[in-house]
Every structure is written in structure tokens, then in C-alpha cells.
Protein backbone atom coordinates (compact mmCIF):
# COMPACT_ATOMS: atom_id res chain seq x y z
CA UNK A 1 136.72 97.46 132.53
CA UNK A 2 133.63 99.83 132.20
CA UNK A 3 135.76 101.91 129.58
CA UNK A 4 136.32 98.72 127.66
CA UNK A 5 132.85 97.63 127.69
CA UNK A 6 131.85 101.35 126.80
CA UNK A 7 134.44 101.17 123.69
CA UNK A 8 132.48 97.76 122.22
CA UNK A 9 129.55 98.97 122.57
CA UNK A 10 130.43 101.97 120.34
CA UNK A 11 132.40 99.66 117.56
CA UNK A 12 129.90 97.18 117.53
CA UNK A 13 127.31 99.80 116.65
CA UNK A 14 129.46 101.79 113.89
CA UNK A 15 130.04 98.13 112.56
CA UNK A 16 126.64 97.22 112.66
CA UNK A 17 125.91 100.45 111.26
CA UNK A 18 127.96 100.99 108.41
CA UNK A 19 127.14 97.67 107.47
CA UNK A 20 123.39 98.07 107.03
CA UNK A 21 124.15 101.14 105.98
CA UNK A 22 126.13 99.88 102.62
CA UNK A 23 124.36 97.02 102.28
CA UNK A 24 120.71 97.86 102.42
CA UNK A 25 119.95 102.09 102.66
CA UNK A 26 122.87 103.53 100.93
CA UNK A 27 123.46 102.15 97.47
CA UNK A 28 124.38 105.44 96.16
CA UNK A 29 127.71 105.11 98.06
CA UNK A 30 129.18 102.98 95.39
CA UNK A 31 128.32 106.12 92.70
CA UNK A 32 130.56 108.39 95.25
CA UNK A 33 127.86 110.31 95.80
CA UNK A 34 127.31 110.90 92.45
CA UNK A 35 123.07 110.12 92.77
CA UNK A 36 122.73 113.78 91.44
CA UNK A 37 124.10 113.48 88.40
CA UNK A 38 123.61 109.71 87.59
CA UNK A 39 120.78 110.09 85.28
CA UNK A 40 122.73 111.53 82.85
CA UNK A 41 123.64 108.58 82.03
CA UNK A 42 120.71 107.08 79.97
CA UNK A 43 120.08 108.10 76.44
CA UNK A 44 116.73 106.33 76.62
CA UNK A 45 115.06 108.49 79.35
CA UNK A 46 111.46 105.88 78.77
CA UNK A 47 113.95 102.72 80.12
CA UNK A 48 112.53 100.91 82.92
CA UNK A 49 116.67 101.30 83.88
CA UNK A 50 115.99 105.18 83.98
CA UNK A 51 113.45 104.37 86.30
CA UNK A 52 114.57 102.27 88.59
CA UNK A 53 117.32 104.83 88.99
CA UNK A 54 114.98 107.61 89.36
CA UNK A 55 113.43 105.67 92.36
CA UNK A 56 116.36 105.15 93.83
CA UNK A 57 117.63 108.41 94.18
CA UNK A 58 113.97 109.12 95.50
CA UNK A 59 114.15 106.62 98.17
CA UNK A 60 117.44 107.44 99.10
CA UNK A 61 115.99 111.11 99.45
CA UNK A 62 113.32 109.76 101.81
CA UNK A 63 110.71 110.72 99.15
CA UNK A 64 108.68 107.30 99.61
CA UNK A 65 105.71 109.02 97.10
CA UNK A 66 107.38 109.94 94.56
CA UNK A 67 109.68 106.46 94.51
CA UNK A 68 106.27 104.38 94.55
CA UNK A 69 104.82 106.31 92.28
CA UNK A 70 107.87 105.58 89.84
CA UNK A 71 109.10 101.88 90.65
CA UNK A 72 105.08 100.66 90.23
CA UNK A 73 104.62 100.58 86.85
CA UNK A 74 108.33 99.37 86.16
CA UNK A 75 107.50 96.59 89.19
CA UNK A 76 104.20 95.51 87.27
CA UNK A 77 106.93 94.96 83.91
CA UNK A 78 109.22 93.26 86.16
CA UNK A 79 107.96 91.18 89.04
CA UNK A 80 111.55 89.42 89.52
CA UNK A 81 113.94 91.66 88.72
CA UNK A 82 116.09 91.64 91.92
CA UNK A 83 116.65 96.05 91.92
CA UNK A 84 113.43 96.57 91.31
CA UNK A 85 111.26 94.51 93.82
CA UNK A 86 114.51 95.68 96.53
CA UNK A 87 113.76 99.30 95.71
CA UNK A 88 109.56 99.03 95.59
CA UNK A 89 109.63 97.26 98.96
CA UNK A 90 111.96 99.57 100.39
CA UNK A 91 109.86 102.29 99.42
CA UNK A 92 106.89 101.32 100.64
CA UNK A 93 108.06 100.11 104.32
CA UNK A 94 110.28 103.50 104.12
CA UNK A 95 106.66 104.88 103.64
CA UNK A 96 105.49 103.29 106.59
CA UNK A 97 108.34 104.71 108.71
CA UNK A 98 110.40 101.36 108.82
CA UNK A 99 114.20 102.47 109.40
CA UNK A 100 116.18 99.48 109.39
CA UNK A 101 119.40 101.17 111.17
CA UNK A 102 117.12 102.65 113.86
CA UNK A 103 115.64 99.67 114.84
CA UNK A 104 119.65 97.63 115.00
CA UNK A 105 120.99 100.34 117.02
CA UNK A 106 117.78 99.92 119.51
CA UNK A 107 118.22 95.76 119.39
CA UNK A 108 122.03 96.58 120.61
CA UNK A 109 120.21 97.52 123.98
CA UNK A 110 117.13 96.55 125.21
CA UNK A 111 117.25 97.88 128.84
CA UNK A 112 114.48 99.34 129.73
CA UNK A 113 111.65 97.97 127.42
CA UNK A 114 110.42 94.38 125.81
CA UNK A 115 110.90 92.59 121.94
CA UNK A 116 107.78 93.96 120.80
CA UNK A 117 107.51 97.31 122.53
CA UNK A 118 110.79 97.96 120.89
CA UNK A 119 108.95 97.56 117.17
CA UNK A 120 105.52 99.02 117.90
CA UNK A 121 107.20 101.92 119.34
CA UNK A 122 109.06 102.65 116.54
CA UNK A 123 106.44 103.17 114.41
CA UNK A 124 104.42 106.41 116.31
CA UNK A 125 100.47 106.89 115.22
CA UNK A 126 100.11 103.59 112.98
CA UNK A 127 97.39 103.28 111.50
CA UNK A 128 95.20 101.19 108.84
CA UNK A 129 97.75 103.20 105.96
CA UNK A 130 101.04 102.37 108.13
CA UNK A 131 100.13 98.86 108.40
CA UNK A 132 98.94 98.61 104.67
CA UNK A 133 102.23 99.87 103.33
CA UNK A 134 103.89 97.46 105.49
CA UNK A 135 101.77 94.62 104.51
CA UNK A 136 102.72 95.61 100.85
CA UNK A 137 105.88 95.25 101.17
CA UNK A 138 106.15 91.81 102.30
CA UNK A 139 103.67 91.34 99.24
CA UNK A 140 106.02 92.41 96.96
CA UNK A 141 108.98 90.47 98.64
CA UNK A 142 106.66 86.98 98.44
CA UNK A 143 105.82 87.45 95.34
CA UNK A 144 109.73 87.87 94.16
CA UNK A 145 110.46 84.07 95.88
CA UNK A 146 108.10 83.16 99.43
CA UNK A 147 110.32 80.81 100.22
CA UNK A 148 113.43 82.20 102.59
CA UNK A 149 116.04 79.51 101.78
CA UNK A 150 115.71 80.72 98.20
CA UNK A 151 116.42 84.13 98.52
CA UNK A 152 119.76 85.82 99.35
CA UNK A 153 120.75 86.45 102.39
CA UNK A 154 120.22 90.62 101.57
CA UNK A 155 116.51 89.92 100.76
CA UNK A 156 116.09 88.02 104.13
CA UNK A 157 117.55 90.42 106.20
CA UNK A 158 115.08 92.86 104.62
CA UNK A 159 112.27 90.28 104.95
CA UNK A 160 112.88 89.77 108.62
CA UNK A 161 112.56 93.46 109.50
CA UNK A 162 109.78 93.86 107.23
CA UNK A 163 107.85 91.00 109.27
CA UNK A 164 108.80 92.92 112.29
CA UNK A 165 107.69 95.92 110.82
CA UNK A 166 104.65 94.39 110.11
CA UNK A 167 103.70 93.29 113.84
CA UNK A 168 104.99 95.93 115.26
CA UNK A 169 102.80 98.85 112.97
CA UNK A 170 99.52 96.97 113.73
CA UNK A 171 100.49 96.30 117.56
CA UNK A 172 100.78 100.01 117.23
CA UNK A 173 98.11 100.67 115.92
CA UNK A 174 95.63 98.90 118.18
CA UNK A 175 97.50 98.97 121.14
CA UNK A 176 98.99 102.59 122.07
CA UNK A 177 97.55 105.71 122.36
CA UNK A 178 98.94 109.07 120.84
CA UNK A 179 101.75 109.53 122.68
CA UNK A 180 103.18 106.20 122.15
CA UNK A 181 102.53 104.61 125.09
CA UNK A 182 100.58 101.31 125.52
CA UNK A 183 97.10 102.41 125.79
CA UNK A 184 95.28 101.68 129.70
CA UNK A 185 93.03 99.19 129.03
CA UNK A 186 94.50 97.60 125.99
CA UNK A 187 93.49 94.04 125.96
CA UNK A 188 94.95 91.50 123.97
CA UNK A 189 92.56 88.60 124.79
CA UNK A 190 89.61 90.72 123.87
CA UNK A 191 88.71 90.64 120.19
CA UNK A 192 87.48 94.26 119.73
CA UNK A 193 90.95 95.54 120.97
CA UNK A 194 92.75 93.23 118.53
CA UNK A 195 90.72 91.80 116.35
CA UNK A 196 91.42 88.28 114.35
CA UNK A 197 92.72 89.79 111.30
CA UNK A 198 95.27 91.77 113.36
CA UNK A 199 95.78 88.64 115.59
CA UNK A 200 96.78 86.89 112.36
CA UNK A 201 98.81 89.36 110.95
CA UNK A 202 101.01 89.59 114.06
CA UNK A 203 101.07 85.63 114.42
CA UNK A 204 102.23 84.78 110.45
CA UNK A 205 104.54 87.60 111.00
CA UNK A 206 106.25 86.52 113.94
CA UNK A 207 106.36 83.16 112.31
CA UNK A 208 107.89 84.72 109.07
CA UNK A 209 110.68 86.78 110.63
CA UNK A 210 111.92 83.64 112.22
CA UNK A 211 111.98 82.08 109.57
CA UNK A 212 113.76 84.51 107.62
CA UNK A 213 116.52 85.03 110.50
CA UNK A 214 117.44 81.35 110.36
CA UNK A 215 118.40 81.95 106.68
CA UNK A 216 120.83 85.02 106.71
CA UNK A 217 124.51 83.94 106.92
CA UNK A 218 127.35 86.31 106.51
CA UNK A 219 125.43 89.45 108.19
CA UNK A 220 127.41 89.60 111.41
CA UNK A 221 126.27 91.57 114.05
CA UNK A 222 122.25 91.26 112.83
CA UNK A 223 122.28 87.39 113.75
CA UNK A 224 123.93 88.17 116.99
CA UNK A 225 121.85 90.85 118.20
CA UNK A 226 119.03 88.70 117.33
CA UNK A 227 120.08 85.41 118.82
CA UNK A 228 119.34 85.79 122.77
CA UNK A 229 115.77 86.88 122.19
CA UNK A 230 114.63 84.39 118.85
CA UNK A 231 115.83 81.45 121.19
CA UNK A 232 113.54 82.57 123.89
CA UNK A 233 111.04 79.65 124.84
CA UNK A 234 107.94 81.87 124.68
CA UNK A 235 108.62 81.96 120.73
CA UNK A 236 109.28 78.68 120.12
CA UNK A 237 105.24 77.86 119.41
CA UNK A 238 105.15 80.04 116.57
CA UNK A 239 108.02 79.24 114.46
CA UNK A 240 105.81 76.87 111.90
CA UNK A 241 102.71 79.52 111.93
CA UNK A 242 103.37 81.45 109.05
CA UNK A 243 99.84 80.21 107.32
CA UNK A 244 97.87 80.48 110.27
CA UNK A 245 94.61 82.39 110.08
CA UNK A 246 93.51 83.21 113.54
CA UNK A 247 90.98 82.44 115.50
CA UNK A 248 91.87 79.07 113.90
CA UNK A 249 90.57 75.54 113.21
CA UNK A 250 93.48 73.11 113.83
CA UNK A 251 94.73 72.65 117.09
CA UNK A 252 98.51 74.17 116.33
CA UNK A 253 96.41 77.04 114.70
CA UNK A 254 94.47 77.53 117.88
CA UNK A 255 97.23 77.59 119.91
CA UNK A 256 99.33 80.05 117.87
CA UNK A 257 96.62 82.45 118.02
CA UNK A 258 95.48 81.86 121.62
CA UNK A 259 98.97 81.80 122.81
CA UNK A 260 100.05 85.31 120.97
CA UNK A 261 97.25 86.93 122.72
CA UNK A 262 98.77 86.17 125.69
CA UNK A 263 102.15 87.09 124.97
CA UNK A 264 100.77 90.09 123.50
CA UNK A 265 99.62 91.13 127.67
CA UNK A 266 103.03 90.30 129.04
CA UNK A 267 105.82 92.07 129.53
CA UNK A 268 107.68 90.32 132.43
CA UNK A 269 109.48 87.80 129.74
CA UNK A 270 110.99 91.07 127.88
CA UNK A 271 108.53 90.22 124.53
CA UNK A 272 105.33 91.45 124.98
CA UNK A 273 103.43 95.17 125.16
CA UNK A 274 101.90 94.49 128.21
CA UNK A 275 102.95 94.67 132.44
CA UNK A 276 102.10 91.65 133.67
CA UNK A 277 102.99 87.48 133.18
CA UNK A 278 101.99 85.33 130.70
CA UNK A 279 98.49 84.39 131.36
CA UNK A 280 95.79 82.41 129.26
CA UNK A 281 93.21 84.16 127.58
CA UNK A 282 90.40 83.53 129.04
């Protein structure tokens, strides 16, 4: 029985993988490998199609720079062009050290650590550029369509892990030391250890990747993964936050931002950075 567990573990993961994989980081695939060669193509080498091509193959060579340095002028001609905000976001979380197929193999197993630890961790030594690069990239995503049950189901896949991408980088970032661990001493409740803009940014973006799970359909495994830990209780408060601007004024604002403090400390409900229960600030 071990052996067969073992075995679905291991397909579920290649599945998982090669899915992501062809759908989202390797669209060069369907040019059998041809990314080399494929600018050949184009007689008009000034196209914004040249360029969006030329990005490509630069963000499929992990070259984050040189792909937002190419996709930003074609991105200011074409703010809705579906290629060209996919590549310019990509590029910029890639900057940030967002990689998607990391973090689903990690979400297949969680033993061992907690929701968030699993996304701050994976982005080692954030800091104000990480989180800034992140932050752009939802930009870019909004300002294609904010609303997730008008966009495809591609774009909220991408959205969700870019609003995990986004919490995690600046829980990184204010809450772990050098070597990646939580820093001693970290407190969540106390404003000069996370301060209200941070606060915000992790309670809209909690808010936004649930929203943009609950409209992917046809993505397998993702939604799966996903589903024990979005249903938890402890999240259900924040799934109508995603315009809250902490420390708040409204009473549902209040709570969202008083409440993720508190999660933030935990660790015993497998979702926050923290060791201990879910307490109250005080």
C-alpha cells in the first residue's frame, strides 16, 4: 500500500508538472524548441510582434532584465493585448524569484511547515525590490481586467500565485532573517515589525488569491492541492478584503487587519509564520 501511495505521489506531481509547465513557463514547447531560431521569422525587426518574441525567449532564458527591458515599451503600446501583459508580468514576478512549478510541487506536501511559511520561504532575502517587482506584476495583471470572473482561467491561475507571491515576498521581507528562518522576535502585532502598508499588502493579497482560485476551472491538480487549506476557517474573514487599507476604518476593515496580525504569529493552524496559537493582538 505504501508503494502505491509512493507511485501517486510521483504521477500526480509529473502531471501537475508538465501541466504548468506547458501551460504557463514553457511556451516555446509548441515551436519544438525552435526559440533560437524563431526570430527569423519577422521581416519587420521594429514590430511590437518581434518584440514580444524577443521577450519571450528572454524570459524563458530566465533573463528577467533584459525581458522587462523589452516587453515595457511594447506593454505601454498595448495594455490589453493578452501575450504581452502574460509575458511582462511573468517577467517581472520571474524577477522577483516567483517559480510557479516550485511552489506546486511544495503545495503537494506540506509536512513539516505552515501556508505561509511555505511562500515567504520561497522567496530568500526579499526585500523592498522583491516585493516591488511582485507588486508590479499584479499591476500589470489588474490593469489587463481586475475583475477574476473576467479573465481566463490561465490569467487566474497566474493571478493567484502572483497574490501569493506578493504576501509571501513582504512576509519575507519583514519577518525572516538571512538565513531564511523566521526572525526571533518577529512580531506581527507590533507595527514597526510589520508596518500598515505591509499589513495591507498581505491582507488584499490574501483576499485576491482567493478570489482568483474560486475562478480557475479546468486546471486539475492546482484546485485540488489548494482546496484543503483555502477552506480552512481561519481564512474565511478575509475572502471580501481585497480593498482593505489597514489599520482600517470600517469594522470588517478592522477586523481583516487585526485578525491577519494574528494569524501572521501562529503557526499551530498550519497558516501562519509564527510558533504559537492564534491570539489577539493586543
Amino acid at each position: 500500500m505504501q508503494s502505491l501511495m509512493r507511485a501517486f505521489k510521483v504521477h500526480f506531481k509529473v502531471q501537475l508538472s508538465k501541466m504548468i509547465l506547458l501551460s504557463l513557463l514553457l511556451p516555446c514547447l509548441a515551436l519544438f524548441g525552435s526559440c533560437s531560431n524563431v526570430l527569423r521569422d519577422f521581416p519587420d525587426k521594429s514590430s511590437d510582434d518581434y518584440y514580444v518574441s524577443l521577450a519571450q525567449i528572454y524570459l524563458d532564458q530566465f533573463k528577467f532584465d533584459k525581458a522587462i527591458n523589452v516587453i515595457t515599451p511594447v506593454l505601454a503600446n498595448q495594455p490589453k493585448n493578452y501575450q504581452v501583459v502574460k509575458v511582462a508580468m511573468l517577467s517581472y514576478a520571474g524577477r522577483a524569484g516567483l517559480r510557479v512549478l516550485d511552489l506546486i510541487l511544495s503545495l503537494t506536501d506540506l509536512s513539516g511547515s505552515t501556508f505561509f511559511r511555505l511562500f515567504s520561504e520561497h522567496f530568500p532575502g526579499a526585500n523592498a525590490d522583491t516585493i516591488s517587482d511582485m507588486k508590479m506584476a499584479v499591476s500589470i495583471l489588474e490593469a489587463y481586467e481586475s475583475d477574476p470572473a473576467a479573465r481566463t482561467s490561465e490569467f487566474n491561475v497566474i493571478g493567484m500565485f502572483l497574490h501569493w507571491g506578493v504576501l509571501g515576498s513582504t512576509l519575507n521581507g519583514y519577518g525572516y532573517n538571512s538565513n531564511n528562518t523566521p526572525a526571533a522576535g518577529f512580531d506581527a502585532c507590533d507595527i514597526l515589525d510589520l508596518p500598515e502598508v505591509a499589513n495591507t499588502d498581505v491582507v488584499q493579497s490574501l483576499s485576491k488569491a482567493l478570489e482568483a482560485s474560486s475562478n480557475i476551472s479546468g486546471n486539475g491538480g492546482i484546485t485540488s492541492a489548494l482546496d484543503a487549506l483555502l477552506s480552512a476557517p481561519e481564512l474565511s474573514a478575509f475572502t471580501n478584503s481585497q480593498e482593505t487599507v489597514c489599520p482600517g476604518v470600517a469594522a470588517n476593515d478592522v477586523q481583516s487587519c487585526d485578525g491577519m496580525r494574528a494569524l501572521v504569529n501562529e503557526g499551530s493552524a498550519g497558516i501562519g509564520i509564527g510558533a504559537g496559537v492564534v491570539t489577539p493582538c493586543p
